[in-house]
PDB file of N, CA and C in Angstrom:
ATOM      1  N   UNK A   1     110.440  98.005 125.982  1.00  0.00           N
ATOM      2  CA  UNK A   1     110.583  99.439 126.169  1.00  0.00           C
ATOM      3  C   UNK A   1     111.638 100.000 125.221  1.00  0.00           C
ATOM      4  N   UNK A   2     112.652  99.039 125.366  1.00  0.00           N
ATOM      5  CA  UNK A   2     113.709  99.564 124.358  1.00  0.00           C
ATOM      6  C   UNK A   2     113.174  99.924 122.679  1.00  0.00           C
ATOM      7  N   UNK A   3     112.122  98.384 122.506  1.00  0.00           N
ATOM      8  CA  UNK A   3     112.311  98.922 121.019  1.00  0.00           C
ATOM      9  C   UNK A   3     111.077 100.266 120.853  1.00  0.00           C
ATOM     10  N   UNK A   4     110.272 100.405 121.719  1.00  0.00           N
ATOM     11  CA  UNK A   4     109.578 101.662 121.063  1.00  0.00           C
ATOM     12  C   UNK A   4     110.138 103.151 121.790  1.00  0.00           C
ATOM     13  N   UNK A   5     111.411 102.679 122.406  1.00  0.00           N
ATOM     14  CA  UNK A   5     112.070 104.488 122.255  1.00  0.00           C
ATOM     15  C   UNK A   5     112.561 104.512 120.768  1.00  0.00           C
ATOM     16  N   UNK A   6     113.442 102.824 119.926  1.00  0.00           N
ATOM     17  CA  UNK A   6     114.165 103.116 119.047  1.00  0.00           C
ATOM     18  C   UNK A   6     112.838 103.373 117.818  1.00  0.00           C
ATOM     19  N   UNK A   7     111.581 102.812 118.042  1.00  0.00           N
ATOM     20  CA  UNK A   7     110.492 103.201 117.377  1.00  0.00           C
ATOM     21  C   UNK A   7     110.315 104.790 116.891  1.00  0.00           C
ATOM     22  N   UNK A   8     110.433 105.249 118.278  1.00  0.00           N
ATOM     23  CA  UNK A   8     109.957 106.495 118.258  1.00  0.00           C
ATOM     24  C   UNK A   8     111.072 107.845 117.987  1.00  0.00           C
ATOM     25  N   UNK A   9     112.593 107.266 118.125  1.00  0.00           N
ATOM     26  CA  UNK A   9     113.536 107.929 117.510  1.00  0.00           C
ATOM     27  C   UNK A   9     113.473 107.821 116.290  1.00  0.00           C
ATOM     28  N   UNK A  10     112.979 106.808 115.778  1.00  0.00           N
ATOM     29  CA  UNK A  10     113.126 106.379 113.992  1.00  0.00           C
ATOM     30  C   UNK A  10     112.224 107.361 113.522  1.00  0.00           C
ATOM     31  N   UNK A  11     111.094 108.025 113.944  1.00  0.00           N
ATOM     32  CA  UNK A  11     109.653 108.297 113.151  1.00  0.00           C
ATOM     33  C   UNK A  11     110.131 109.563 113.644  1.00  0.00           C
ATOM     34  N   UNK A  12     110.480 110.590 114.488  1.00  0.00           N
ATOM     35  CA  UNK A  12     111.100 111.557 114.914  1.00  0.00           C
ATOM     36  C   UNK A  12     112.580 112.080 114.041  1.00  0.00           C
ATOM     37  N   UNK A  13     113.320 111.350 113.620  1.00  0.00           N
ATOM     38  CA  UNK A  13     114.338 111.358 112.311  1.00  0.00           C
ATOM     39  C   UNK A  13     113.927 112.240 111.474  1.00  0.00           C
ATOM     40  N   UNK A  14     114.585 113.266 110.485  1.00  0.00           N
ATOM     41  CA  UNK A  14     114.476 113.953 109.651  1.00  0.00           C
ATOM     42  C   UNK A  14     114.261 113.073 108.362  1.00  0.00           C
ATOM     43  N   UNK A  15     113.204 113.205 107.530  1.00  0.00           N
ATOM     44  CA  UNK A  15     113.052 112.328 106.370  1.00  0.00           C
ATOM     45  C   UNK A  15     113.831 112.863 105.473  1.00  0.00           C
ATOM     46  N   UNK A  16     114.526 111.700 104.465  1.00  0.00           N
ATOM     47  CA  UNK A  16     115.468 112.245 103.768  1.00  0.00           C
ATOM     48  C   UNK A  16     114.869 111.204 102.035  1.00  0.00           C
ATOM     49  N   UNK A  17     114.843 112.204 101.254  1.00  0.00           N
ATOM     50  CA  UNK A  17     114.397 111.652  99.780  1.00  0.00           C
ATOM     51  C   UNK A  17     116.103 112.058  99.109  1.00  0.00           C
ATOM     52  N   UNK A  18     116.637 110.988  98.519  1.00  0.00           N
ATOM     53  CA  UNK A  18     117.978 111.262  98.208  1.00  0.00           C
ATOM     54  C   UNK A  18     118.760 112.513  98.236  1.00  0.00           C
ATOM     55  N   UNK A  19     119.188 112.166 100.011  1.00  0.00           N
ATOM     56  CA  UNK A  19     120.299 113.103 100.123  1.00  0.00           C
ATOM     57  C   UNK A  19     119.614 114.552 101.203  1.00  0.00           C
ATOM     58  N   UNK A  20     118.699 114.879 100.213  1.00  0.00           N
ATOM     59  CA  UNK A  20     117.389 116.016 101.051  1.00  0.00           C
ATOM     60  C   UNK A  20     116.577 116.510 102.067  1.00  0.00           C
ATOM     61  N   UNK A  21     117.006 116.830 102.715  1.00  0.00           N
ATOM     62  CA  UNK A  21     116.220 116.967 103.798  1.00  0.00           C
ATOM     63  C   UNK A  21     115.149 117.365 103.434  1.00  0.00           C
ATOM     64  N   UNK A  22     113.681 116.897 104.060  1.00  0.00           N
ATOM     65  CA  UNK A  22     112.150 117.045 103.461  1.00  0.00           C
ATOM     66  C   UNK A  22     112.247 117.852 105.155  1.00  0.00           C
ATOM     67  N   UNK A  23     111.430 118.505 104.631  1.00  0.00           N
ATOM     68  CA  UNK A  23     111.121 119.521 106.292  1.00  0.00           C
ATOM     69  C   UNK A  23     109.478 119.903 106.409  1.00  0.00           C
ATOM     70  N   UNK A  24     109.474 119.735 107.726  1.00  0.00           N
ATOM     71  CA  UNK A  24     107.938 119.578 107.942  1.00  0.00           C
ATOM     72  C   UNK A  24     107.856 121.040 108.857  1.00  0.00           C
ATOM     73  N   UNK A  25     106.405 121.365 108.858  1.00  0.00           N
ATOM     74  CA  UNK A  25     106.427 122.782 109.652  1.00  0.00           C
ATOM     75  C   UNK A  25     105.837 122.559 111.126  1.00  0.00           C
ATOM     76  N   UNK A  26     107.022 123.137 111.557  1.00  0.00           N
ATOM     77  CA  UNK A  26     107.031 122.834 113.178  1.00  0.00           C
ATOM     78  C   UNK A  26     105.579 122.422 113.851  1.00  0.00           C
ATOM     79  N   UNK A  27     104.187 123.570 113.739  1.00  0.00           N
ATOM     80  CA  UNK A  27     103.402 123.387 114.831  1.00  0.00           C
ATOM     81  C   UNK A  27     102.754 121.551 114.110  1.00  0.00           C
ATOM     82  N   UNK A  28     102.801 121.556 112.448  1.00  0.00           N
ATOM     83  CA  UNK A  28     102.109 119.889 112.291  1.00  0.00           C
ATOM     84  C   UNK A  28     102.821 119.180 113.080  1.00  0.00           C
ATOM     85  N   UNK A  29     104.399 118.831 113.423  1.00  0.00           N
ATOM     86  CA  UNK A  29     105.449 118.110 113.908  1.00  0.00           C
ATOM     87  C   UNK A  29     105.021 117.915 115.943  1.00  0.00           C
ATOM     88  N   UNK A  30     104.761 119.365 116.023  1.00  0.00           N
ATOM     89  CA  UNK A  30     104.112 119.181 117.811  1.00  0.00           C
ATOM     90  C   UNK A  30     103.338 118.192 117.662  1.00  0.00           C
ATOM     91  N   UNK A  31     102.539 118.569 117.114  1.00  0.00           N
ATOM     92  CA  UNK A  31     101.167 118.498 117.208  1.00  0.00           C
ATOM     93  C   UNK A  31     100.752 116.691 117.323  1.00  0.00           C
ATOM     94  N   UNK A  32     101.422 116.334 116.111  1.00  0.00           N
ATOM     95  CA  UNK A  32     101.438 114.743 115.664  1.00  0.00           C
ATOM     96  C   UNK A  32     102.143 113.855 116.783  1.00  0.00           C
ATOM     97  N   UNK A  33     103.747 114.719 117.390  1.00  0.00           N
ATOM     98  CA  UNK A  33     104.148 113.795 118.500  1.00  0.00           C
ATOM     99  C   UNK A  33     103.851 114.230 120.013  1.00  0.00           C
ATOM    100  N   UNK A  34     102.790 115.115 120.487  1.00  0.00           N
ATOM    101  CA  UNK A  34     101.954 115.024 121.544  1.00  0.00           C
ATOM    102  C   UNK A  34     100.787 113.875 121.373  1.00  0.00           C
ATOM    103  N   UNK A  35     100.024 113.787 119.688  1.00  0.00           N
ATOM    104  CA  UNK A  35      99.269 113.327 119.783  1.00  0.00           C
ATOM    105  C   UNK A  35      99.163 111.551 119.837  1.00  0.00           C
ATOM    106  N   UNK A  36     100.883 111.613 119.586  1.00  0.00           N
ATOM    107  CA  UNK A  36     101.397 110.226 119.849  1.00  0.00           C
ATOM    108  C   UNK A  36     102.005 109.723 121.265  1.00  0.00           C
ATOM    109  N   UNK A  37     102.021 110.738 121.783  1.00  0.00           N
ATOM    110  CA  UNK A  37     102.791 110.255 123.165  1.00  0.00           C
ATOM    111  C   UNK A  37     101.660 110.263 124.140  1.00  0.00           C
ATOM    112  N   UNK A  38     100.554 110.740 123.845  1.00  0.00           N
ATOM    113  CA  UNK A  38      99.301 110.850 124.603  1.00  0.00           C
ATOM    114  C   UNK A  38      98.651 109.471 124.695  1.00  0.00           C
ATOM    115  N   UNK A  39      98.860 109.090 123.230  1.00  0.00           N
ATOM    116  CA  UNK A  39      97.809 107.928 122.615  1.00  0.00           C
ATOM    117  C   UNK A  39      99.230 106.545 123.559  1.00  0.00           C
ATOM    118  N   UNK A  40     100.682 106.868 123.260  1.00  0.00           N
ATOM    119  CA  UNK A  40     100.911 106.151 123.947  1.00  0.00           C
ATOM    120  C   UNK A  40     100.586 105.680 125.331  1.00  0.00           C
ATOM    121  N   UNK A  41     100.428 107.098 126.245  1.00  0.00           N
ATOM    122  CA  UNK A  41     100.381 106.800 127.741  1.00  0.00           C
ATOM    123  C   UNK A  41      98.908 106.393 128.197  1.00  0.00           C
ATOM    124  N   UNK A  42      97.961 106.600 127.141  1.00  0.00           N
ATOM    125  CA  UNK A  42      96.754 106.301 127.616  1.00  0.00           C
ATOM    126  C   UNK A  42      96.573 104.594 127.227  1.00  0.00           C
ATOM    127  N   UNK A  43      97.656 103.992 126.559  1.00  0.00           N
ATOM    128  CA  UNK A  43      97.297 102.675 126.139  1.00  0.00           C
ATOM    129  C   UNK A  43      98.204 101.831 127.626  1.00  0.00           C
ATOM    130  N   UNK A  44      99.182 103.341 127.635  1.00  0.00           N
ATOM    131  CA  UNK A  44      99.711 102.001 128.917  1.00  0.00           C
ATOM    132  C   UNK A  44      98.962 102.524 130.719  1.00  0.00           C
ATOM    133  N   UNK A  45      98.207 103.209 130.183  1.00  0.00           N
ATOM    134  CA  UNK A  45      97.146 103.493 131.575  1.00  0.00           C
ATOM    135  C   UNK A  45      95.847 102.680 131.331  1.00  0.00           C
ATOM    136  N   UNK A  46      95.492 102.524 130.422  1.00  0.00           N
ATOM    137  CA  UNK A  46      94.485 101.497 130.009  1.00  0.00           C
ATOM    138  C   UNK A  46      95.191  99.916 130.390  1.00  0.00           C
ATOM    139  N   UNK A  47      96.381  99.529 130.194  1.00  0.00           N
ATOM    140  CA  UNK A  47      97.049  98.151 130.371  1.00  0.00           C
ATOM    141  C   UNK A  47      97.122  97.642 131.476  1.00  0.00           C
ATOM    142  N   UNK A  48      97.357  98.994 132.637  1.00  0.00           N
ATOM    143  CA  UNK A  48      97.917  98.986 133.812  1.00  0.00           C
ATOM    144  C   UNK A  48      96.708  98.639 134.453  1.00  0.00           C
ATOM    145  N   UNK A  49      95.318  99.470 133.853  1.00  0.00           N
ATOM    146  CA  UNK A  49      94.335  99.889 134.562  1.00  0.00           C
ATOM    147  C   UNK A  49      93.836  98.135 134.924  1.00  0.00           C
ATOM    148  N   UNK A  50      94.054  97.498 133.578  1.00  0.00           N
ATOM    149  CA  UNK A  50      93.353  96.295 133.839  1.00  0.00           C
ATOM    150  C   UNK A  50      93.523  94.990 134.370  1.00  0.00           C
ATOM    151  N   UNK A  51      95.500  95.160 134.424  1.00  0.00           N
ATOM    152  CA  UNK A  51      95.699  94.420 135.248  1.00  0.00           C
ATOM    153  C   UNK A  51      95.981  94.156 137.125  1.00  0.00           C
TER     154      UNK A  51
END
């Protein structure tokens, strides 16, 4: 559990190209980490489901 909060703090991090902050536009940024936290909970409702 631990390592995919530090997973998911890492990929959530501001990307930085020397020094720079690269900035992404908010609604792509929702959008990508609903569509990751969804895909997470349905893999651990699928895990649960089967054992």
């Amino acid at each position: 559990m631990k390592k995919n909060l530090f997973l998911l703090l890492l990929l959530c991090a501001p990307l930085t190209l020397a020094g720079d902050t690269v900035s992404t536009p908010e609604p792509a940024t929702f959008l990508l980490l609903g569509t990751g936290l969804a895909g997470m909970g349905l893999a651990a409702w699928l895990r649960k489901r089967k054992s």
